[in-house]
C-alpha atoms as a PDB file:
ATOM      1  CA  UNK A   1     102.720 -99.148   3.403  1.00  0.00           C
ATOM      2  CA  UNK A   2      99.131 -99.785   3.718  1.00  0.00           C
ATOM      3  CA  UNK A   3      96.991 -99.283   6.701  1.00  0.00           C
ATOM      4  CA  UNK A   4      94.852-101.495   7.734  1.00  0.00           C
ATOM      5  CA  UNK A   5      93.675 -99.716  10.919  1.00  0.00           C
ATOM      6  CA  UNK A   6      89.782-100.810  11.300  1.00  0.00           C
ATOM      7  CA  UNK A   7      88.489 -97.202  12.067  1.00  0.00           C
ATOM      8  CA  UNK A   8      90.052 -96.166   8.911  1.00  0.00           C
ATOM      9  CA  UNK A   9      87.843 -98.270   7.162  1.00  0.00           C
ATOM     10  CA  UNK A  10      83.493 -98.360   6.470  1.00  0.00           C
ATOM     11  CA  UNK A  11      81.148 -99.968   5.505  1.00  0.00           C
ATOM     12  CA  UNK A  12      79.501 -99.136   1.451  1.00  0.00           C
ATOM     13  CA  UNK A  13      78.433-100.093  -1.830  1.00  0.00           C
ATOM     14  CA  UNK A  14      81.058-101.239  -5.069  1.00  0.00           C
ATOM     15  CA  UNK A  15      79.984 -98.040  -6.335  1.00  0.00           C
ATOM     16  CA  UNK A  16      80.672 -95.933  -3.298  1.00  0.00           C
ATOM     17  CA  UNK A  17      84.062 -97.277  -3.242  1.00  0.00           C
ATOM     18  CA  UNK A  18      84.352 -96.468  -6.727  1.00  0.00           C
ATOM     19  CA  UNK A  19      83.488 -92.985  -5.856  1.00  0.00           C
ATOM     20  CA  UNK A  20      85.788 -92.665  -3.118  1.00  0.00           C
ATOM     21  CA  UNK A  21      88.628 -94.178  -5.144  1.00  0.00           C
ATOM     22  CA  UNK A  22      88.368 -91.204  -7.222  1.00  0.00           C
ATOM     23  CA  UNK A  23      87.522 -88.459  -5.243  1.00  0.00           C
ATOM     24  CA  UNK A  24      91.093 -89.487  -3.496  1.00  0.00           C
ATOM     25  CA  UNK A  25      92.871 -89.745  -6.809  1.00  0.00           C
ATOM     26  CA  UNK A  26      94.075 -93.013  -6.373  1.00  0.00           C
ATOM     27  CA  UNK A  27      92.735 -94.266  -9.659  1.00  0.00           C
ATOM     28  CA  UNK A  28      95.217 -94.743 -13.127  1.00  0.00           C
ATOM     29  CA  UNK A  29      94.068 -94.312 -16.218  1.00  0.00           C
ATOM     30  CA  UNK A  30      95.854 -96.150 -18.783  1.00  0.00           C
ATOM     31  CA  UNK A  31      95.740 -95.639 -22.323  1.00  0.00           C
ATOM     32  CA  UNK A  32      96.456 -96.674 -25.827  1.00  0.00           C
ATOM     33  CA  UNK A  33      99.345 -99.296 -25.827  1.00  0.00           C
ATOM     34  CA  UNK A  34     100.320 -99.072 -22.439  1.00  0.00           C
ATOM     35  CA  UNK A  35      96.835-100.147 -21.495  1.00  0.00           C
ATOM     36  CA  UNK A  36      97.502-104.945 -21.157  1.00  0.00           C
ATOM     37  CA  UNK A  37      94.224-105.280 -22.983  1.00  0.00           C
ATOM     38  CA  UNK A  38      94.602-102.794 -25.840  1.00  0.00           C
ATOM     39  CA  UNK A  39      94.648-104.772 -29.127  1.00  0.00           C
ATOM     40  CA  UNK A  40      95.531-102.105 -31.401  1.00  0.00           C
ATOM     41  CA  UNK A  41      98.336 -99.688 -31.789  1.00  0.00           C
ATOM     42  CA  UNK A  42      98.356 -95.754 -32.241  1.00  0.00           C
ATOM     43  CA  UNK A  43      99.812 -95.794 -36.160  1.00  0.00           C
ATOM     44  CA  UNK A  44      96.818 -98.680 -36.757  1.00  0.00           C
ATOM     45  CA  UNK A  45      94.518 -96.272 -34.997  1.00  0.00           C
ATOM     46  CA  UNK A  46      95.413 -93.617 -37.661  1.00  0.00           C
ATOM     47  CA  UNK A  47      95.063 -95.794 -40.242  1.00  0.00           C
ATOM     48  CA  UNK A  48      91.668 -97.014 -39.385  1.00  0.00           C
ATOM     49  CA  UNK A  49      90.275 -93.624 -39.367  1.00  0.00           C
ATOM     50  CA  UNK A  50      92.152 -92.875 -42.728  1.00  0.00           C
ATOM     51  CA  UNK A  51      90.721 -95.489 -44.206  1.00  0.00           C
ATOM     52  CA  UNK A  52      87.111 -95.947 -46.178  1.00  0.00           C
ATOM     53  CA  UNK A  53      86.900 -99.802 -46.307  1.00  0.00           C
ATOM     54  CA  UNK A  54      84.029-100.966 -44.084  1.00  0.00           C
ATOM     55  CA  UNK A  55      84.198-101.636 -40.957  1.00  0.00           C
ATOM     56  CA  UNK A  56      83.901-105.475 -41.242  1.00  0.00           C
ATOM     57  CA  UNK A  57      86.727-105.539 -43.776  1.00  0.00           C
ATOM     58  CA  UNK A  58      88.879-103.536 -41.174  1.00  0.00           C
ATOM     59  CA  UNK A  59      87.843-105.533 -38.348  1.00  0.00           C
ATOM     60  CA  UNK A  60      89.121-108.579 -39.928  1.00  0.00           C
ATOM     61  CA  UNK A  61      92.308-107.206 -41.050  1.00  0.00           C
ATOM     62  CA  UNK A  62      93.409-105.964 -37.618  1.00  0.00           C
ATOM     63  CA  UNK A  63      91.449-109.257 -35.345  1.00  0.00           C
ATOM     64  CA  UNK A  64      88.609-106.982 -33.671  1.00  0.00           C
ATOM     65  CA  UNK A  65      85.172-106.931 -33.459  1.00  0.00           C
ATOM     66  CA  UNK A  66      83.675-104.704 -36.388  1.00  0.00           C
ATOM     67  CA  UNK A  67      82.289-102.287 -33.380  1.00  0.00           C
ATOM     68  CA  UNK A  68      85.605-101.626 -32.235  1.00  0.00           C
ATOM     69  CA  UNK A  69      86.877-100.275 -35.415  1.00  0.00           C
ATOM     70  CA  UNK A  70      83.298 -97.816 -35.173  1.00  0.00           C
ATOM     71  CA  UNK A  71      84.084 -96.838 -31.911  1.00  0.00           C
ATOM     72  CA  UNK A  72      87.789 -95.910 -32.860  1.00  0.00           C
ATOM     73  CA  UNK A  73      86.013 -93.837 -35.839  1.00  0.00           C
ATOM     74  CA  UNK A  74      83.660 -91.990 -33.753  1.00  0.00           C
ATOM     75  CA  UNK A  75      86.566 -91.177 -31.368  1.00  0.00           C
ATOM     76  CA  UNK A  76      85.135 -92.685 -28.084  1.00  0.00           C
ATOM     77  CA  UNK A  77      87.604 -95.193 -28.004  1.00  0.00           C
ATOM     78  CA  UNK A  78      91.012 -93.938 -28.589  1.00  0.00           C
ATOM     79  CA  UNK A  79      90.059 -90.230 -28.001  1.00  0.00           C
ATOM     80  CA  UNK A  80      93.636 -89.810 -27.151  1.00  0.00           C
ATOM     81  CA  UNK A  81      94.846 -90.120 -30.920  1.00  0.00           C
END
């Protein structure tokens, strides 16, 4: 159950609440597949980095944008695999 007792709550910035969001460990970090948005898969992941062909060639053989296949190279997307 929520609470929405007014002296529970004050007043602050986005980021604040941000700040506070994870200071109380109410945030959840979701990654690789299980993340709604996430447009490749693990095994694909291992293939990309595997794999020599540029990075437009790969882009356009999985349908992403040729920076996503360098940022699942460089490991700071996908650091996970």
């Amino acid at each position: 159950m929520c609470c929405c007792n007014p002296d529970h709550l004050y007043k602050g910035t986005s980021q604040s609440n941000v700040n506070d969001m994870i200071s109380r460990g109410r945030h959840i970090i979701v990654r690789g597949e299980r993340n709604g948005q996430a447009k490749l898969t693990a095994s694909q992941v291992r293939a990309i980095r595997a794999s020599s062909e540029h990075y437009k060639v790969l882009a356009a053989r999985y349908g992403v944008h040729p920076m996503t296949i360098y940022k699942v190279r460089d490991r700071s997307r996908w650091q996970h695999v």
